[in-house]
N, C-alpha and C. Protein backbone atom coordinates (compact mmCIF):
# COMPACT_ATOMS: atom_id res chain seq x y z
N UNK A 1 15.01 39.77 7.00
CA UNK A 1 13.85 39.86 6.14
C UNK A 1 13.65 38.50 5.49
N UNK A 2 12.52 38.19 5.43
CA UNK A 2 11.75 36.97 4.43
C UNK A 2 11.06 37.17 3.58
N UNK A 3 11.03 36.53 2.45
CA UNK A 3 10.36 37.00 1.58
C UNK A 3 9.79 35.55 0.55
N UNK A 4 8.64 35.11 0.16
CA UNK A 4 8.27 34.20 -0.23
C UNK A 4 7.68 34.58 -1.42
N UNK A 5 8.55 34.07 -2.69
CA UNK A 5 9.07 34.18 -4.06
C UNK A 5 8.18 33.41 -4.89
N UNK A 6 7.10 33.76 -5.70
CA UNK A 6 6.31 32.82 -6.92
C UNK A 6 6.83 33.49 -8.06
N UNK A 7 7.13 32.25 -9.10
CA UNK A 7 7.12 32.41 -10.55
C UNK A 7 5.38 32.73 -11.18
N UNK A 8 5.53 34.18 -11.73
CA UNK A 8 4.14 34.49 -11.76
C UNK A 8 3.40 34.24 -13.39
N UNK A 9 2.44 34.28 -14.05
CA UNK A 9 1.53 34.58 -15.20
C UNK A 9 0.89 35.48 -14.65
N UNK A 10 1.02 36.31 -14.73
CA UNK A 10 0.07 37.48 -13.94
C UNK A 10 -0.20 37.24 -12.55
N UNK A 11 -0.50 38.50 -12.08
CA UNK A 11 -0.94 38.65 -10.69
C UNK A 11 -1.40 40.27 -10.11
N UNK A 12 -2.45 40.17 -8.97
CA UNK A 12 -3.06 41.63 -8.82
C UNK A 12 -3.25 41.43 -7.16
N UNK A 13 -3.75 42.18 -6.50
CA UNK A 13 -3.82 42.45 -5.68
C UNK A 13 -5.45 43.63 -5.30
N UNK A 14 -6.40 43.21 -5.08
CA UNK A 14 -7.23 43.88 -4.73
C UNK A 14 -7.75 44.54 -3.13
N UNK A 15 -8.23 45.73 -2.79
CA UNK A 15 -8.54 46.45 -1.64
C UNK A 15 -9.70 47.09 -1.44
N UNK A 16 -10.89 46.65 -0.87
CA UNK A 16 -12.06 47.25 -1.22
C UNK A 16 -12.76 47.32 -2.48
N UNK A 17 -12.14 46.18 -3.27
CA UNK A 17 -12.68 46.32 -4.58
C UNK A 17 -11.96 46.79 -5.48
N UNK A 18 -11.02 47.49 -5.36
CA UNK A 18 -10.19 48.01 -6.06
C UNK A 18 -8.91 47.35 -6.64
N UNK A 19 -8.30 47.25 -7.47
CA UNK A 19 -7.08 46.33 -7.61
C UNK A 19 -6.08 47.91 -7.79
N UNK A 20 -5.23 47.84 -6.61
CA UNK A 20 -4.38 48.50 -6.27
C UNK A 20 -2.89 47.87 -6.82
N UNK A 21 -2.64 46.61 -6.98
CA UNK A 21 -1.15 46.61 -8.19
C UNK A 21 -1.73 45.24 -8.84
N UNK A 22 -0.76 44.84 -9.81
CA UNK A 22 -0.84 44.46 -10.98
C UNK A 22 -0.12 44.14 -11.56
N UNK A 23 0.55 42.84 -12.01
CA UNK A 23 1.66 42.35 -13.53
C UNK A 23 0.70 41.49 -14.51
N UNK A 24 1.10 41.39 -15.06
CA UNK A 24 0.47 40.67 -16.33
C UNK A 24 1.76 40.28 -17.21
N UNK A 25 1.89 38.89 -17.36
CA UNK A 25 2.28 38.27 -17.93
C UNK A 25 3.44 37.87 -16.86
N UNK A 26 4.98 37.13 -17.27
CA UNK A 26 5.83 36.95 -16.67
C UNK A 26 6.50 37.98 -15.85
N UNK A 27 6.56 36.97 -14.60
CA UNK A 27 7.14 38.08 -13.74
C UNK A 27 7.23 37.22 -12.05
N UNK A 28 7.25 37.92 -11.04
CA UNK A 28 7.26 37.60 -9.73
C UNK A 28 6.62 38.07 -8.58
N UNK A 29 5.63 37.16 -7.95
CA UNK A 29 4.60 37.95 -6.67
C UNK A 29 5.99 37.51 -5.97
N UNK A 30 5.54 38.64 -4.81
CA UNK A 30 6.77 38.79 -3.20
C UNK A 30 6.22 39.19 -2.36
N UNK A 31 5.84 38.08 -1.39
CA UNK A 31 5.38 38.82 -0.14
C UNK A 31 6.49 38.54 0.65
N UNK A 32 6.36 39.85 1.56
CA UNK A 32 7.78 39.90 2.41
C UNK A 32 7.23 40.16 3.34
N UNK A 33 8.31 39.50 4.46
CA UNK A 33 8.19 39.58 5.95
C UNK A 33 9.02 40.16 6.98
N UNK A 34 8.76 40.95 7.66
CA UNK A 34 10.08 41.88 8.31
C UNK A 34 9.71 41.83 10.17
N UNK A 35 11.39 41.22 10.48
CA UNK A 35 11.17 40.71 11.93
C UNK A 35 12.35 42.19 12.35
N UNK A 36 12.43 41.99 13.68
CA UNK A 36 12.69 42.94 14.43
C UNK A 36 13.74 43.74 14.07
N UNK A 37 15.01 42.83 14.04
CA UNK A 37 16.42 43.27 13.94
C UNK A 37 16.70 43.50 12.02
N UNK A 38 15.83 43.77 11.08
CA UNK A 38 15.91 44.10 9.72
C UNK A 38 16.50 45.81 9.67
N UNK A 39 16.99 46.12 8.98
CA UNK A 39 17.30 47.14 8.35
C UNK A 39 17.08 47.52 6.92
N UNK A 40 17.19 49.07 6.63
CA UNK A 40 17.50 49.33 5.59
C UNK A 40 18.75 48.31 4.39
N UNK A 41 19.86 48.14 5.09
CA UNK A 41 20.87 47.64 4.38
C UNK A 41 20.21 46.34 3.82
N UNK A 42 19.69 45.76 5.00
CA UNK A 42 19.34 44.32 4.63
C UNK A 42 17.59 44.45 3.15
N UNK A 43 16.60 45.32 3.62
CA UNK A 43 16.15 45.59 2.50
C UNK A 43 16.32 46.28 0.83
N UNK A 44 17.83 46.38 1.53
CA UNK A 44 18.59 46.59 -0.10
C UNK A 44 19.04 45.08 -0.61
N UNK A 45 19.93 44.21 0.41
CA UNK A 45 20.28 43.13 0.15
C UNK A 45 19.20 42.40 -0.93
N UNK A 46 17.67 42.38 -0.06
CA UNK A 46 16.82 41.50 -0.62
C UNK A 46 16.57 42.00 -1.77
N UNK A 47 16.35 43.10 -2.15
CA UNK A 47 16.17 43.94 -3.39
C UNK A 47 16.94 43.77 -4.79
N UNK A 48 18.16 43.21 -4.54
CA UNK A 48 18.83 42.89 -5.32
C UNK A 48 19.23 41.64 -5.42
N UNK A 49 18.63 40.78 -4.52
CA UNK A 49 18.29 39.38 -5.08
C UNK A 49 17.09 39.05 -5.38
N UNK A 50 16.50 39.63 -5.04
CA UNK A 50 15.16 39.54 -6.46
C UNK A 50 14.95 40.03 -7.12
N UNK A 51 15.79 40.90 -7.61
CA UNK A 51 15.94 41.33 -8.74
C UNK A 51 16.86 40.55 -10.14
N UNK A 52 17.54 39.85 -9.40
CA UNK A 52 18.84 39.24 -10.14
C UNK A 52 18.62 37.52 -9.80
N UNK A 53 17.31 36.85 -8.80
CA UNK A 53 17.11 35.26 -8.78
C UNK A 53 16.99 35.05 -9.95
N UNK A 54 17.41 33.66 -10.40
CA UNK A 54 17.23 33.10 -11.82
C UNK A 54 15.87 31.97 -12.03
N UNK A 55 14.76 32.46 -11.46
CA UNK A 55 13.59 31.85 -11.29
C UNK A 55 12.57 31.67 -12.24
N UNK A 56 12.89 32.56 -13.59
CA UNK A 56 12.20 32.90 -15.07
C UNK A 56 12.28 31.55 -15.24
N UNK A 57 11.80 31.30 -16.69
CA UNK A 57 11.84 30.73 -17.54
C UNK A 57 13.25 30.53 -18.45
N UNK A 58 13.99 29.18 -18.31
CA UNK A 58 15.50 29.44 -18.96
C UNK A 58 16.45 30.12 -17.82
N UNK A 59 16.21 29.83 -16.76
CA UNK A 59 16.61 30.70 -15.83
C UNK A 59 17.31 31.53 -15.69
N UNK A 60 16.23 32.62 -16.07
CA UNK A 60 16.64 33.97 -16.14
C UNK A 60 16.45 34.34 -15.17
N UNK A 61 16.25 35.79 -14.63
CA UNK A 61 16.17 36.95 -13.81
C UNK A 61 15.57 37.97 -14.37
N UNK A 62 14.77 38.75 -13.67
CA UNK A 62 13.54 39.95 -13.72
C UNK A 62 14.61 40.91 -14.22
N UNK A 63 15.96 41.30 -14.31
CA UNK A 63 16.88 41.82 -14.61
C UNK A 63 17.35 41.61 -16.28
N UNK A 64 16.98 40.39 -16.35
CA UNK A 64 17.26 39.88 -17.83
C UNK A 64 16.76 40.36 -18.58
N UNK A 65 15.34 39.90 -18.50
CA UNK A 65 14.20 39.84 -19.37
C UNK A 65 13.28 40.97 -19.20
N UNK A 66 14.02 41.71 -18.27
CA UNK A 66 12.85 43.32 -17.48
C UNK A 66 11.59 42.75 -17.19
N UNK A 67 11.54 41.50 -16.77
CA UNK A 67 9.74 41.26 -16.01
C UNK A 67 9.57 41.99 -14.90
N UNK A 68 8.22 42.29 -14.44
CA UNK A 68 8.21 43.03 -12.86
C UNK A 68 7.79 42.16 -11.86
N UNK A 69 7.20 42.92 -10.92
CA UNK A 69 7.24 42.10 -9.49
C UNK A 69 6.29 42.74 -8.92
N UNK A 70 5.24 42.18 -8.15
CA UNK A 70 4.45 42.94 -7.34
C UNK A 70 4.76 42.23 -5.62
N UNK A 71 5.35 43.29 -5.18
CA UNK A 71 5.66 43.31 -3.68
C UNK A 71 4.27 43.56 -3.28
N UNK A 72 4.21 42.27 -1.63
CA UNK A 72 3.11 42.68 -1.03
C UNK A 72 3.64 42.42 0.70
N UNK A 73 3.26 43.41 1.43
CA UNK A 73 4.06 43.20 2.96
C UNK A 73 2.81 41.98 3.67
N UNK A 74 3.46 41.23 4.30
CA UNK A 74 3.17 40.02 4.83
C UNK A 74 3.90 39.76 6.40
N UNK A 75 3.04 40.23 7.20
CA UNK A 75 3.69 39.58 8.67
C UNK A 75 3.65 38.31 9.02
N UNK A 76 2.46 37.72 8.08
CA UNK A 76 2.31 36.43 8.83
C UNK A 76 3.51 35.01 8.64
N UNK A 77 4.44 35.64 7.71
CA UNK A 77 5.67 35.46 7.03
C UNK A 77 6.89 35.09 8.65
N UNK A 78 6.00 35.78 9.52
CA UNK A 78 7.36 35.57 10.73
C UNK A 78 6.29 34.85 12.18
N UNK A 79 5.28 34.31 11.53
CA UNK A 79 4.64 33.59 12.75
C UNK A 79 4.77 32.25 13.08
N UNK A 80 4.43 32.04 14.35
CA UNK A 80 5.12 30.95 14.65
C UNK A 80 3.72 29.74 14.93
N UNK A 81 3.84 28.88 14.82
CA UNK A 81 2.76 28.15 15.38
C UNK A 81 2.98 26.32 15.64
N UNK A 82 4.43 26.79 16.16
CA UNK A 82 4.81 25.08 17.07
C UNK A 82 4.29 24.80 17.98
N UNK A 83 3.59 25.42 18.81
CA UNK A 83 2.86 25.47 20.08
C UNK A 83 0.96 25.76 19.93
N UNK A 84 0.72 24.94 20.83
CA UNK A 84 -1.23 25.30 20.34
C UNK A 84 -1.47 25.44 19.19
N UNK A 85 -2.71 26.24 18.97
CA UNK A 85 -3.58 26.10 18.12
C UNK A 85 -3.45 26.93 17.04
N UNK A 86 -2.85 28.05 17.78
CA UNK A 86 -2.84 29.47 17.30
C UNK A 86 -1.54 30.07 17.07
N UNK A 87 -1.02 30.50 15.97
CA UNK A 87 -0.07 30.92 15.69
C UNK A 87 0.42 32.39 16.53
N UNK A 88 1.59 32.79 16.63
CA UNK A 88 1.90 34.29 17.25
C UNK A 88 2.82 34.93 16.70
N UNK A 89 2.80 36.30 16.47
CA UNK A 89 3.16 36.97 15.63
C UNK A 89 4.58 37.43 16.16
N UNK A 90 5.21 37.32 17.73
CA UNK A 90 6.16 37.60 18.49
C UNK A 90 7.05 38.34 17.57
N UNK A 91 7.31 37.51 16.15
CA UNK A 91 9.26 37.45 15.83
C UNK A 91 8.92 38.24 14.66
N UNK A 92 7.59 38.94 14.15
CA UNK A 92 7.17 40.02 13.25
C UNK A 92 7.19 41.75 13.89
N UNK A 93 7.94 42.36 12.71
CA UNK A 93 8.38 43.66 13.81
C UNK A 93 6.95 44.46 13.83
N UNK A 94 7.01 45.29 14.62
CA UNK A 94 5.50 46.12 14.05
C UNK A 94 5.55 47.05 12.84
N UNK A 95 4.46 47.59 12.80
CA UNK A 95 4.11 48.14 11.47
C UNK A 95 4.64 49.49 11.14
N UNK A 96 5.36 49.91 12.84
CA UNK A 96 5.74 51.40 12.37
C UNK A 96 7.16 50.95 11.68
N UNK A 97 8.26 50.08 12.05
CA UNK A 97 8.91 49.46 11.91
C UNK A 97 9.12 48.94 10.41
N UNK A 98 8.07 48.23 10.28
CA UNK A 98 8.31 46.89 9.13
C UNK A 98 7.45 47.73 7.74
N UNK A 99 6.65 48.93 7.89
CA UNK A 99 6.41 49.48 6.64
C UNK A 99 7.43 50.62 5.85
N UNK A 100 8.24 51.00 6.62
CA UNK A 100 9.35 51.84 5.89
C UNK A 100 10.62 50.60 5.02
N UNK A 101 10.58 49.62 5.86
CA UNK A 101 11.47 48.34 5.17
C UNK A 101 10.91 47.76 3.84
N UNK A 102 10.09 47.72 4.21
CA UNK A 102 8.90 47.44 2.62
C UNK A 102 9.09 47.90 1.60
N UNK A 103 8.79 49.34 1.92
CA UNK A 103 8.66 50.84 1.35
C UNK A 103 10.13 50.65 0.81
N UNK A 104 11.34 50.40 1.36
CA UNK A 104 12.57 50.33 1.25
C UNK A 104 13.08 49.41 -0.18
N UNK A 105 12.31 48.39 -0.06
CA UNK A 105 12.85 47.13 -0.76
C UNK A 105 12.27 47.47 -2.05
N UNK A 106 11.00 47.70 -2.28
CA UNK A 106 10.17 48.77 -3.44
C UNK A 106 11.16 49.86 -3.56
N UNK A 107 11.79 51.15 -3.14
CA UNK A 107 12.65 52.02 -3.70
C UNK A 107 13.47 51.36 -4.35
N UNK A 108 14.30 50.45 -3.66
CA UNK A 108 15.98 50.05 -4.14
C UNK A 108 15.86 49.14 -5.64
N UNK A 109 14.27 48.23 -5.49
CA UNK A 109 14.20 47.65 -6.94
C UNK A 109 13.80 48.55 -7.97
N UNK A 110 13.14 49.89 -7.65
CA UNK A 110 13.01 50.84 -8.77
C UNK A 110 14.08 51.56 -9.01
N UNK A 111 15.27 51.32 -8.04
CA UNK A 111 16.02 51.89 -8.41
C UNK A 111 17.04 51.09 -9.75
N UNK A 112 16.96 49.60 -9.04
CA UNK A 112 18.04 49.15 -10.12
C UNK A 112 17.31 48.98 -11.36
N UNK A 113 16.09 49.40 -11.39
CA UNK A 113 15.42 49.59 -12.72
C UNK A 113 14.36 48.55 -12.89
N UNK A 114 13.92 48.25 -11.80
CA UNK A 114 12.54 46.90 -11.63
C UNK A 114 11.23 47.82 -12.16
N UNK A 115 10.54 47.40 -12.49
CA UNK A 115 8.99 47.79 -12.70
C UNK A 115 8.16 46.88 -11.40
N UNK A 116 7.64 47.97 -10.62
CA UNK A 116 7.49 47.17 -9.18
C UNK A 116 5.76 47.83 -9.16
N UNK A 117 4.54 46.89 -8.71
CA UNK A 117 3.76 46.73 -8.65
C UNK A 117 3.36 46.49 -6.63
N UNK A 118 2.54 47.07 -6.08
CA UNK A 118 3.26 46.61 -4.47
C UNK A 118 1.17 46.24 -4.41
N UNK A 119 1.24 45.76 -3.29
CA UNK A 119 -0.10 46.17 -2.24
C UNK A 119 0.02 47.22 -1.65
N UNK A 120 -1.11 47.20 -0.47
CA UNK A 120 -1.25 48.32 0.48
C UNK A 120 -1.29 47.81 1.95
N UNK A 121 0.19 48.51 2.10
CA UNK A 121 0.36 47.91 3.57
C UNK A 121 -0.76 48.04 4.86
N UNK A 122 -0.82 47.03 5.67
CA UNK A 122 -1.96 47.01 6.28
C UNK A 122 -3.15 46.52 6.11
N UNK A 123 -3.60 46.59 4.75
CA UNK A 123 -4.63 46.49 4.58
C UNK A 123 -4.94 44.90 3.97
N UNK A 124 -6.51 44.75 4.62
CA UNK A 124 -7.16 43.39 3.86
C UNK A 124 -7.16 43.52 2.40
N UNK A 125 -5.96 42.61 2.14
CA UNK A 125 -5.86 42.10 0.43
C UNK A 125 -6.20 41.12 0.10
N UNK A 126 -6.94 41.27 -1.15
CA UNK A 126 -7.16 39.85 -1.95
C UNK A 126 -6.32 39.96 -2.77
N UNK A 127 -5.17 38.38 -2.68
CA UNK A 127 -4.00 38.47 -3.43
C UNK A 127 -4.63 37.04 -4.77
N UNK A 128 -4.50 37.49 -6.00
CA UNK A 128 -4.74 36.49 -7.39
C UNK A 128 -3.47 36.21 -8.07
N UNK A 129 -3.33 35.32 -8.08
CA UNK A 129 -1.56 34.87 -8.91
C UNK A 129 -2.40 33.69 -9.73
N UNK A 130 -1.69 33.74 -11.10
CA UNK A 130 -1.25 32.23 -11.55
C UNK A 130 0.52 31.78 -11.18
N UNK A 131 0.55 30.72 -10.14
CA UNK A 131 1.60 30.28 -9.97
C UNK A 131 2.16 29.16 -11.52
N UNK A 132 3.16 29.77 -11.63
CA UNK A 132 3.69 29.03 -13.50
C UNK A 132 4.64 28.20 -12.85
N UNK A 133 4.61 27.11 -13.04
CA UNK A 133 5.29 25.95 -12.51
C UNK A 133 4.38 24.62 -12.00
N UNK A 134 4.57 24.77 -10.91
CA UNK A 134 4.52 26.04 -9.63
C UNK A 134 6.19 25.87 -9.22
N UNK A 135 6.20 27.18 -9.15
CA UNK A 135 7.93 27.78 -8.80
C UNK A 135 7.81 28.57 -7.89
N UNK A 136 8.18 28.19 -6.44
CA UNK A 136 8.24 29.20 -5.22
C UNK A 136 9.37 28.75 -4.67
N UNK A 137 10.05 29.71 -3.69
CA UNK A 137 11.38 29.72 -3.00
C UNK A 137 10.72 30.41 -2.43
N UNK A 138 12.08 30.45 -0.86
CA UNK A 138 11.64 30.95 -0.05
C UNK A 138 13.14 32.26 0.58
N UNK A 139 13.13 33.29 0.11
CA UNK A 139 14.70 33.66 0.36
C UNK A 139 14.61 34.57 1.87
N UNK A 140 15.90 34.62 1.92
CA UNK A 140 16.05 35.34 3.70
C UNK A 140 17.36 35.75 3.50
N UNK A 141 17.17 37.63 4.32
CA UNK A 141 18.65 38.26 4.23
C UNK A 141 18.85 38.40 5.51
């Protein structure tokens, strides 16, 4: 799994007009990317390192300070585009696949007690962040 990490000031996620998740104030957008050979285990792994990165302010953790996170699933996270013009999605698992892992990584951070904000898998999102820094990493389990 991949997952590409902003230090947030708010952030939403809209779908047809609708803004389907949402943080406000400090916290962390996550779009994640899920290639073939991912598992459950491994979407626990990631779950609990972003829950516990020290990427805050004072470098803290979303664990510290209880900020939330709005997860958003992202294939384009595993495309490739060393060759031609056009990028290819090859090393991105499909969707029957890579939306229960998602779904996964969202349970395990509500479990350790995250306040989790997600998108809607599949669907055309308009993603709004203020990046605070700008502070992005890029983590992989």
């Amino acid at each position: 799994m991949r997952a590409v990490v902003q230090r947030v000031d708010g952030a939403s996620v809209v779908v047809d007009g609708e803004t389907v998740g949402e943080i406000v104030g400090q916290g962390l957008c996550v779009l994640v990317g899920v290639t073939h050979d991912d598992t459950p285990e491994k979407a626990a792994q990631l779950a609990r390192k972003l829950w516990s990165v020290r990427m805050l302010h004072d470098e803290k953790s979303c664990s510290d300070v209880a900020a939330p996170l709005l997860v958003i699933s992202q294939f384009t996270l595993y495309g490739d585009a060393r060759k031609g013009r056009r990028p290819t999605w090859n090393a991105a698992a499909p969707g029957a696949v890579a939306e229960p892992l998602v779904d996964e990584v969202v349970a395990q951070l509500r479990k350790l007690g995250a306040q989790v904000e997600t998108g809607r898998f599949g669907a055309a999102m308009k993603v709004s962040l203020t990046n605070d820094g700008p502070f992005t990493v890029l983590v992989e389990v």
